[in-house]
Protein backbone atom coordinates (compact mmCIF):
# COMPACT_ATOMS: atom_id res chain seq x y z
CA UNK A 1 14.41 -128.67 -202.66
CA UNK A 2 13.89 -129.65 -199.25
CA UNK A 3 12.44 -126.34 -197.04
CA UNK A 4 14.76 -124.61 -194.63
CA UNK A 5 14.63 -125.83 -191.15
CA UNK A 6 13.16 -122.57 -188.95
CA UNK A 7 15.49 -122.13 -185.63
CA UNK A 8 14.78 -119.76 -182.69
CA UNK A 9 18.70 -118.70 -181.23
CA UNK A 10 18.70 -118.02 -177.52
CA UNK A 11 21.94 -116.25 -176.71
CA UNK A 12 23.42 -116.55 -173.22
CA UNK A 13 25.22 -113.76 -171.56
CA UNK A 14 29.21 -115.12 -172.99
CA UNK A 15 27.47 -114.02 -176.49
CA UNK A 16 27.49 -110.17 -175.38
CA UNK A 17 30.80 -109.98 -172.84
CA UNK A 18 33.08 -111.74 -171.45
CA UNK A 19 32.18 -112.33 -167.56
CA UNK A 20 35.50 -110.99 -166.18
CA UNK A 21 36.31 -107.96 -168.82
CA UNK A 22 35.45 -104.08 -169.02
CA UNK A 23 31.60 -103.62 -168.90
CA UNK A 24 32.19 -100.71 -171.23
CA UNK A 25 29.77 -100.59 -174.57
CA UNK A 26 32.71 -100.60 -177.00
CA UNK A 27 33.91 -104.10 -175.07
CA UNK A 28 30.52 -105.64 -175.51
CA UNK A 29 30.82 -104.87 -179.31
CA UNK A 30 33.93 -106.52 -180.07
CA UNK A 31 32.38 -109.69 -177.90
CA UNK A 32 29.03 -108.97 -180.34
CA UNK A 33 31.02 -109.29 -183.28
CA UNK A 34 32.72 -112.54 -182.68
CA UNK A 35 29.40 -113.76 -181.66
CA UNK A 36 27.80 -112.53 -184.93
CA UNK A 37 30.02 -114.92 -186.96
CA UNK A 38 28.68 -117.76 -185.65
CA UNK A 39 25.31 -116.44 -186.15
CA UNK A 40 25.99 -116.04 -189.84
CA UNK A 41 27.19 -119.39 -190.00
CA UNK A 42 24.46 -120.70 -189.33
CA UNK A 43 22.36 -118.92 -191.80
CA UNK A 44 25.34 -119.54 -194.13
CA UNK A 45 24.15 -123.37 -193.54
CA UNK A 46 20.89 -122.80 -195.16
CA UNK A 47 19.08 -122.27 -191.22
CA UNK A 48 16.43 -119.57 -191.21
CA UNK A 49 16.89 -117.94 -188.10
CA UNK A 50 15.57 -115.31 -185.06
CA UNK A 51 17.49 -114.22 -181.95
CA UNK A 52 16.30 -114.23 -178.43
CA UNK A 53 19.51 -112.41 -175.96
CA UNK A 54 19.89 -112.20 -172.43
CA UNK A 55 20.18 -108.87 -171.02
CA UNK A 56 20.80 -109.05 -167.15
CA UNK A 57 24.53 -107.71 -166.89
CA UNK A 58 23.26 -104.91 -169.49
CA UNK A 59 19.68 -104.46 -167.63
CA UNK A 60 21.42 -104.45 -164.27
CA UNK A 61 23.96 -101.55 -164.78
CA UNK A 62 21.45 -99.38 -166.48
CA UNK A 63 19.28 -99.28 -163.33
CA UNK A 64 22.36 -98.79 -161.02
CA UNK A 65 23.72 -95.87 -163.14
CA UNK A 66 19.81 -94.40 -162.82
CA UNK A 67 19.60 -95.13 -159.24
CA UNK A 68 23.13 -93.57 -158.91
CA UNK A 69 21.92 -90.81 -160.41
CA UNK A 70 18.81 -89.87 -158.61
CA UNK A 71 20.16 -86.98 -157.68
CA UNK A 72 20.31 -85.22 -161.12
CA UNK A 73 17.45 -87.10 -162.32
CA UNK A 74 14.59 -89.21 -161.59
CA UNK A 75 15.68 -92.57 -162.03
CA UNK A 76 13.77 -94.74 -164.86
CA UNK A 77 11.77 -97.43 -164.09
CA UNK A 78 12.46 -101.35 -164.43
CA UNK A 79 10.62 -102.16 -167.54
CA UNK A 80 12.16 -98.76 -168.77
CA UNK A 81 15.40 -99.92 -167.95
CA UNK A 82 14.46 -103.61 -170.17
CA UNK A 83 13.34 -101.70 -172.91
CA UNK A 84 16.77 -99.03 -173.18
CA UNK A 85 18.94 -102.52 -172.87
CA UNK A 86 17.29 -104.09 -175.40
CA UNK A 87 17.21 -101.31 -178.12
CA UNK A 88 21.51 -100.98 -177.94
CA UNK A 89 22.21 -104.97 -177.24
CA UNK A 90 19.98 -104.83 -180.56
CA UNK A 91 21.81 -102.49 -182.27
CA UNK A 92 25.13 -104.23 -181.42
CA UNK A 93 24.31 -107.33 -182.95
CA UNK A 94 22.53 -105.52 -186.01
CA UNK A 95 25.86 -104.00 -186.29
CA UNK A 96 27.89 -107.18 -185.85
CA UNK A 97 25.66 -109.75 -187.92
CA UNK A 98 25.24 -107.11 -191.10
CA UNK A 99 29.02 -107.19 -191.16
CA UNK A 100 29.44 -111.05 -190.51
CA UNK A 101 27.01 -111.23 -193.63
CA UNK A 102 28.57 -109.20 -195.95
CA UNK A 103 31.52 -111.15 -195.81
CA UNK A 104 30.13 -114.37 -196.76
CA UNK A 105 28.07 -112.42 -199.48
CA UNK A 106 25.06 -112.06 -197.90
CA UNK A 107 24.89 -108.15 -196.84
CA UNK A 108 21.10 -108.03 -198.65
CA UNK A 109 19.47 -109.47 -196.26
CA UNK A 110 18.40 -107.10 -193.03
CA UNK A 111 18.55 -107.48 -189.50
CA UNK A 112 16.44 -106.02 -188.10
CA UNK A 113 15.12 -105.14 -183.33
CA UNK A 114 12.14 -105.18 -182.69
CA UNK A 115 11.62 -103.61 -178.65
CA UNK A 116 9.11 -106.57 -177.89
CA UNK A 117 6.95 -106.53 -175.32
CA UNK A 118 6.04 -109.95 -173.23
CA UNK A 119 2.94 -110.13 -171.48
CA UNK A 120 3.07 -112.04 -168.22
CA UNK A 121 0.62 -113.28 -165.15
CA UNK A 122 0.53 -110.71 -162.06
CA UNK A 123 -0.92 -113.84 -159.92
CA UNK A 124 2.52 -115.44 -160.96
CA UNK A 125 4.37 -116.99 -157.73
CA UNK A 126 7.53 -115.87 -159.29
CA UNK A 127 6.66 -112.40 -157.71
CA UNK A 128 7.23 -113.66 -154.83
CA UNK A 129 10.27 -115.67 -154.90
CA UNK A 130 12.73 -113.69 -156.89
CA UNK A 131 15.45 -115.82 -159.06
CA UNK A 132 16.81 -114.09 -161.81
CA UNK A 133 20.17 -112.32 -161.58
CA UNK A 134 21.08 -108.85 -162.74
CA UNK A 135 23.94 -107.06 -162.45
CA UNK A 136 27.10 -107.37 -161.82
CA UNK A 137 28.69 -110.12 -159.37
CA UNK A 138 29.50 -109.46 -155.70
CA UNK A 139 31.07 -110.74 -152.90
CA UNK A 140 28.93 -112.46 -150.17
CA UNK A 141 29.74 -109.76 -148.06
CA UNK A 142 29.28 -106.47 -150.57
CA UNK A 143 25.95 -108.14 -151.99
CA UNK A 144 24.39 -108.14 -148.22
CA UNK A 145 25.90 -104.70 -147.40
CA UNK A 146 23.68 -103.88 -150.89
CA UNK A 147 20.93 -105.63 -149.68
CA UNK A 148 20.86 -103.81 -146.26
CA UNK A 149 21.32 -100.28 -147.91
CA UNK A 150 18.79 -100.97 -150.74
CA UNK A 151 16.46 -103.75 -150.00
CA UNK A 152 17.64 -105.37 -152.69
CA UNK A 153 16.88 -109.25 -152.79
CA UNK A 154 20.44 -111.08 -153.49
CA UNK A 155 21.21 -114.65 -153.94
CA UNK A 156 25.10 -116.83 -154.73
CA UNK A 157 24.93 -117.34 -158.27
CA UNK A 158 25.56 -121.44 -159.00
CA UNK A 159 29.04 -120.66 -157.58
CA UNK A 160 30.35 -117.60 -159.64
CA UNK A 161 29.32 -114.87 -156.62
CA UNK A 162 26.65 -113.05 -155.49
CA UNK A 163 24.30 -110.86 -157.28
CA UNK A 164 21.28 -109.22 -157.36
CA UNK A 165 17.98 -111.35 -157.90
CA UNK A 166 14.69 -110.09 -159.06
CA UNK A 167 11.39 -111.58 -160.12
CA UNK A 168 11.40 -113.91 -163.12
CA UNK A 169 7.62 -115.06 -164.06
CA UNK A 170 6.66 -117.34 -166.97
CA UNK A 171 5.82 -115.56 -170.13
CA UNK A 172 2.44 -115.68 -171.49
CA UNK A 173 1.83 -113.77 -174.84
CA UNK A 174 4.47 -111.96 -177.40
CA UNK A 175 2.86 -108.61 -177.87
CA UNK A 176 4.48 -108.07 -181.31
CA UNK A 177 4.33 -111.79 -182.62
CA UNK A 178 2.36 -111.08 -185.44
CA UNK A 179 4.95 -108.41 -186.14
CA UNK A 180 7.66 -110.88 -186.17
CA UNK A 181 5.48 -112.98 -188.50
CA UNK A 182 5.32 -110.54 -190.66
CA UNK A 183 9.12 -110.14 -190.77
CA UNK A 184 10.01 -113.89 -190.58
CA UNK A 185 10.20 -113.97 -194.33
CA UNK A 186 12.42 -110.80 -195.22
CA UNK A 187 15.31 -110.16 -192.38
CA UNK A 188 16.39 -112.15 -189.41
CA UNK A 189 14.76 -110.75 -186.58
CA UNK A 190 16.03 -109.71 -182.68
CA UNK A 191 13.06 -109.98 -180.11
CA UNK A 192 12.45 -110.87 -176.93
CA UNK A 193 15.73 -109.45 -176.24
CA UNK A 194 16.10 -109.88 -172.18
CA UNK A 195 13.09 -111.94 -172.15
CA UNK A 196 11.04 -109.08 -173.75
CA UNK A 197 9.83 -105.94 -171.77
CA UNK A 198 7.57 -107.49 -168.81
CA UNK A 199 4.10 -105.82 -169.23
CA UNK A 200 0.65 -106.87 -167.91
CA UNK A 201 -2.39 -106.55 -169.64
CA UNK A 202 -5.03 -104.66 -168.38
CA UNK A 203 -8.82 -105.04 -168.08
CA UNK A 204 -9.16 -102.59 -171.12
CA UNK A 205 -6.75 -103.96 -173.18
CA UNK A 206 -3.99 -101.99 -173.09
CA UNK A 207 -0.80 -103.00 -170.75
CA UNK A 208 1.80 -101.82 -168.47
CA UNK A 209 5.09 -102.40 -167.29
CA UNK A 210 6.37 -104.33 -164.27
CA UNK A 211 9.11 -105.22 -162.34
CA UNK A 212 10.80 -108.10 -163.70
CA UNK A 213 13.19 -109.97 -165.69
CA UNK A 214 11.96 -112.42 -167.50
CA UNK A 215 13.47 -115.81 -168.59
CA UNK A 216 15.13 -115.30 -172.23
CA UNK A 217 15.20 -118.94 -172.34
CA UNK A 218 11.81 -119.56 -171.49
CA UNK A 219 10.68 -116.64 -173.93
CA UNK A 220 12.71 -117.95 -177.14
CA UNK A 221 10.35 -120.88 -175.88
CA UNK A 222 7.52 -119.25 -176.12
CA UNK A 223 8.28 -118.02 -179.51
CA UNK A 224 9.26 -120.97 -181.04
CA UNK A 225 6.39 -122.30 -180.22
CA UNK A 226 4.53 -118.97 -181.70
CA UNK A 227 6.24 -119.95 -184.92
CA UNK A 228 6.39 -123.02 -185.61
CA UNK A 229 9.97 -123.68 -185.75
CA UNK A 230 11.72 -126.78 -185.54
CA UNK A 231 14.63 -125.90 -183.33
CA UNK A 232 15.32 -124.11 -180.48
CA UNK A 233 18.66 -124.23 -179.98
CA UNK A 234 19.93 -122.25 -176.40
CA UNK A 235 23.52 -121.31 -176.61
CA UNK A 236 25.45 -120.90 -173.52
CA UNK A 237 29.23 -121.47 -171.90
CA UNK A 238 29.23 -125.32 -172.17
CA UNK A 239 29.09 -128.11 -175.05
CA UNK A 240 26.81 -130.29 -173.51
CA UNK A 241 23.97 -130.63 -170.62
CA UNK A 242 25.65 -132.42 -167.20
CA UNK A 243 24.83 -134.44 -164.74
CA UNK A 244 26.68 -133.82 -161.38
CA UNK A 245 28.12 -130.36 -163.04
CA UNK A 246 31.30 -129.37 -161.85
CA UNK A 247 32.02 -133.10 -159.44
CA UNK A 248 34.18 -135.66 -160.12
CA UNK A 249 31.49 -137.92 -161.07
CA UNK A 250 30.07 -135.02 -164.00
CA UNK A 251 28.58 -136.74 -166.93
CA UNK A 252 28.00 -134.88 -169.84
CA UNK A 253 24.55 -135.50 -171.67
CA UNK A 254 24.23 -136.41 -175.54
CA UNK A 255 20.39 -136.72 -175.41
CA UNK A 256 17.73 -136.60 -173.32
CA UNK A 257 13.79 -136.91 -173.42
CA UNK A 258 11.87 -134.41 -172.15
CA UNK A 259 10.43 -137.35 -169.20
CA UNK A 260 14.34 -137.86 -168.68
CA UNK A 261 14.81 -134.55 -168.45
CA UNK A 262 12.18 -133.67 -166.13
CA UNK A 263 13.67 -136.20 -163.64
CA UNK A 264 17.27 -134.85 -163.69
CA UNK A 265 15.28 -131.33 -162.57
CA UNK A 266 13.35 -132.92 -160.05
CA UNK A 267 16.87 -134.94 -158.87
CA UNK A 268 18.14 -131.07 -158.42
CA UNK A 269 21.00 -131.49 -161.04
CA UNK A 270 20.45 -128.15 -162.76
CA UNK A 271 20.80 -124.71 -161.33
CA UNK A 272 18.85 -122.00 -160.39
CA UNK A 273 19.49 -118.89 -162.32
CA UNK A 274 21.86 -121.23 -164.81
CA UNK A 275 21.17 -124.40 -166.70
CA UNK A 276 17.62 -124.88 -164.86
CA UNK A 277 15.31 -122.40 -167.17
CA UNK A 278 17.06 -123.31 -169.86
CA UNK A 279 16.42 -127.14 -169.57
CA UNK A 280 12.84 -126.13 -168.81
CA UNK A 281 12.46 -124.03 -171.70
CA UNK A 282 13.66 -126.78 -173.96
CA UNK A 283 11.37 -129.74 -172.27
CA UNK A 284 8.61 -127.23 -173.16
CA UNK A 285 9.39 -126.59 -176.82
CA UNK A 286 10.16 -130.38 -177.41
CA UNK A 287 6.72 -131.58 -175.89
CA UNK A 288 4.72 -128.70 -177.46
CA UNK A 289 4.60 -130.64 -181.17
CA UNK A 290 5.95 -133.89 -183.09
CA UNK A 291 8.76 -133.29 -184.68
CA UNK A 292 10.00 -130.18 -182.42
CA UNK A 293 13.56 -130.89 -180.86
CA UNK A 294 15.46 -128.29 -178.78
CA UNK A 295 19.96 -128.47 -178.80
CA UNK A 296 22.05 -126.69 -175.57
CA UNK A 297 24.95 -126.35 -176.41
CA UNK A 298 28.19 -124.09 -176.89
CA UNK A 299 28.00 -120.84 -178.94
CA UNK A 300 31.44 -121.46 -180.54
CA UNK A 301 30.12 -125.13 -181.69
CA UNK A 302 26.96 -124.01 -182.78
CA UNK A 303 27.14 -125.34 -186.52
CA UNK A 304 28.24 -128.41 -185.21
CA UNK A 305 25.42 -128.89 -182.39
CA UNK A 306 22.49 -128.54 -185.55
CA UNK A 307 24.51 -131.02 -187.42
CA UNK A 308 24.26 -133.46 -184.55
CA UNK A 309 27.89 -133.58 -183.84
CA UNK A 310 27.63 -131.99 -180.43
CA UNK A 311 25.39 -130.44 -178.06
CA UNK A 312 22.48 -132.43 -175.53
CA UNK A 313 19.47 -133.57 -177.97
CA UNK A 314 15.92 -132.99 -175.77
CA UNK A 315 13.00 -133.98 -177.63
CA UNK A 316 9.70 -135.76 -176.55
């Protein structure tokens, strides 16, 4: 009997609500739930399987509902803020994928958060050039006004509007990997949810929270690598990889290699903020070992993307 191919699941921010409807929590669980049957789908196709999730809508309105509250009381900090978003995104898809199993007969097996920390480099340049968006989307014109009355750092977001942008540094070390190891065998595993809660170690040992947002993509990266699965497969809003995105000349990718792929990014064909990390994230899984291949592709075709019918293919 042939082992079961290990796969690390990115989920992109269409996984937990839809862009343009009510950012209320019982909205983002009926999104969570229709994402959770694709999940068990794949585990229904013999995949074992762990689940990286964005967080920066989630992430974002936590710290302006602190901040708004100030008044009343203190507001939390960021990493605070990553950690509270991860613990009920968590709990929505524990919710949703327990239920999505028990249908197709599988309600045994657990699912199970972990609140991971992700330990990352203070020295990293990222500090100084924030990137990653959080929040919700703006107007040119409120996002500046917000910028003016908070200091906030905003940036247009590959063409959907303007949001808030904060540091997004590479990640260097899961701080509950072995955790997760322990776990792999037993229940299918959340972590690294938002990236994982950006701390820094200290000279004794010990770490601390900062202020960032790191890349989910580039820390389901990181743990695939940590794990030794085969896939990474980073699930988004689109069915394939594209050249020219959004132009009349768009051509949509099957395969690349990661040299290929590395030449598109230096060509400036992937976004900032968008399909960039995630095309970086998979050139690093797919180069890190023989075999290793990584799949972007569309939630709602996941099945289809492992079984090589769709998705863009980057392996070494």
């Amino acid at each position: 009997m042939a082992k079961a191919l290990k796969v690390i699941v990115a989920l992109g921010g269409n996984a937990l609500q839809e862009s343009k409807g009510p950012a209320t929590a019982e909205a983002q669980l009926e999104v969570v739930k229709k994402t959770c049957e694709y999940l068990a789908d794949i585990n229904a196709e013999g995949y074992e399987i762990a689940i990286v999730h964005g967080n920066g809508p989630q992430v974002g309105r936590i710290i302006l509902a602190s901040e708004a509250a100030k008044d009343v009381t203190p507001p939390m900090p960021f990493d605070v803020c990553s950690a509270m978003s991860q613990g009920y995104i968590g709990y929505h898809i524990q919710q949703g994928l327990q239920e999505a199993l028990r249908k197709r007969g599988r309600g045994d097996l657990p699912v199970v958060t972990i609140v991971t920390q992700v330990a990352v480099d203070p020295q990293d340049p990222a500090f100084l050039n924030p990137t990653k968006p959080i929040g919700p989307f703006y107007t040119e014109a409120e996002a500046k006004a917000l910028a003016e009355e908070k200091g906030y750092t905003v940036k247009e977001d590959a063409g959907r509007g303007w949001r808030r942008v904060v540091a997004s540094p590479i990640p260097k070390q899961i701080v509950e990997l072995d955790t997760v190891k322990r776990l792999w065998d037993s229940s299918i595993v959340i972590t690294c949810g938002g990236g994982g809660i950006p701390v820094i170690r200290k000279a004794d040992g010990n770490y601390e929270g900062t202020a960032a947002v790191i890349d989910k993509d580039h820390a389901a990266s990181l743990l695939a690598r940590d794990l030794d699965a085969d896939i990474l497969l980073i699930l988004t809003a689109v069915d394939k990889v594209s050249l020219n995105y959004g132009k009349a000349d768009q051509k949509d990718l099957d395969h690349m290699t990661a040299q290929e792929a590395l030449r598109y990014i230096e060509e400036g064909h992937f976004a900032p903020g968008s399909m960039l990390p995630k095309v970086k994230a998979a050139v690093d899984f797919a180069v890190s070992a023989p075999g290793r291949k990584a799949i972007i592709s569309s939630l709602y075709k996941a099945v289809d993307a492992l079984a090589g019918k769709t998705g863009t293919v980057i392996e070494n």
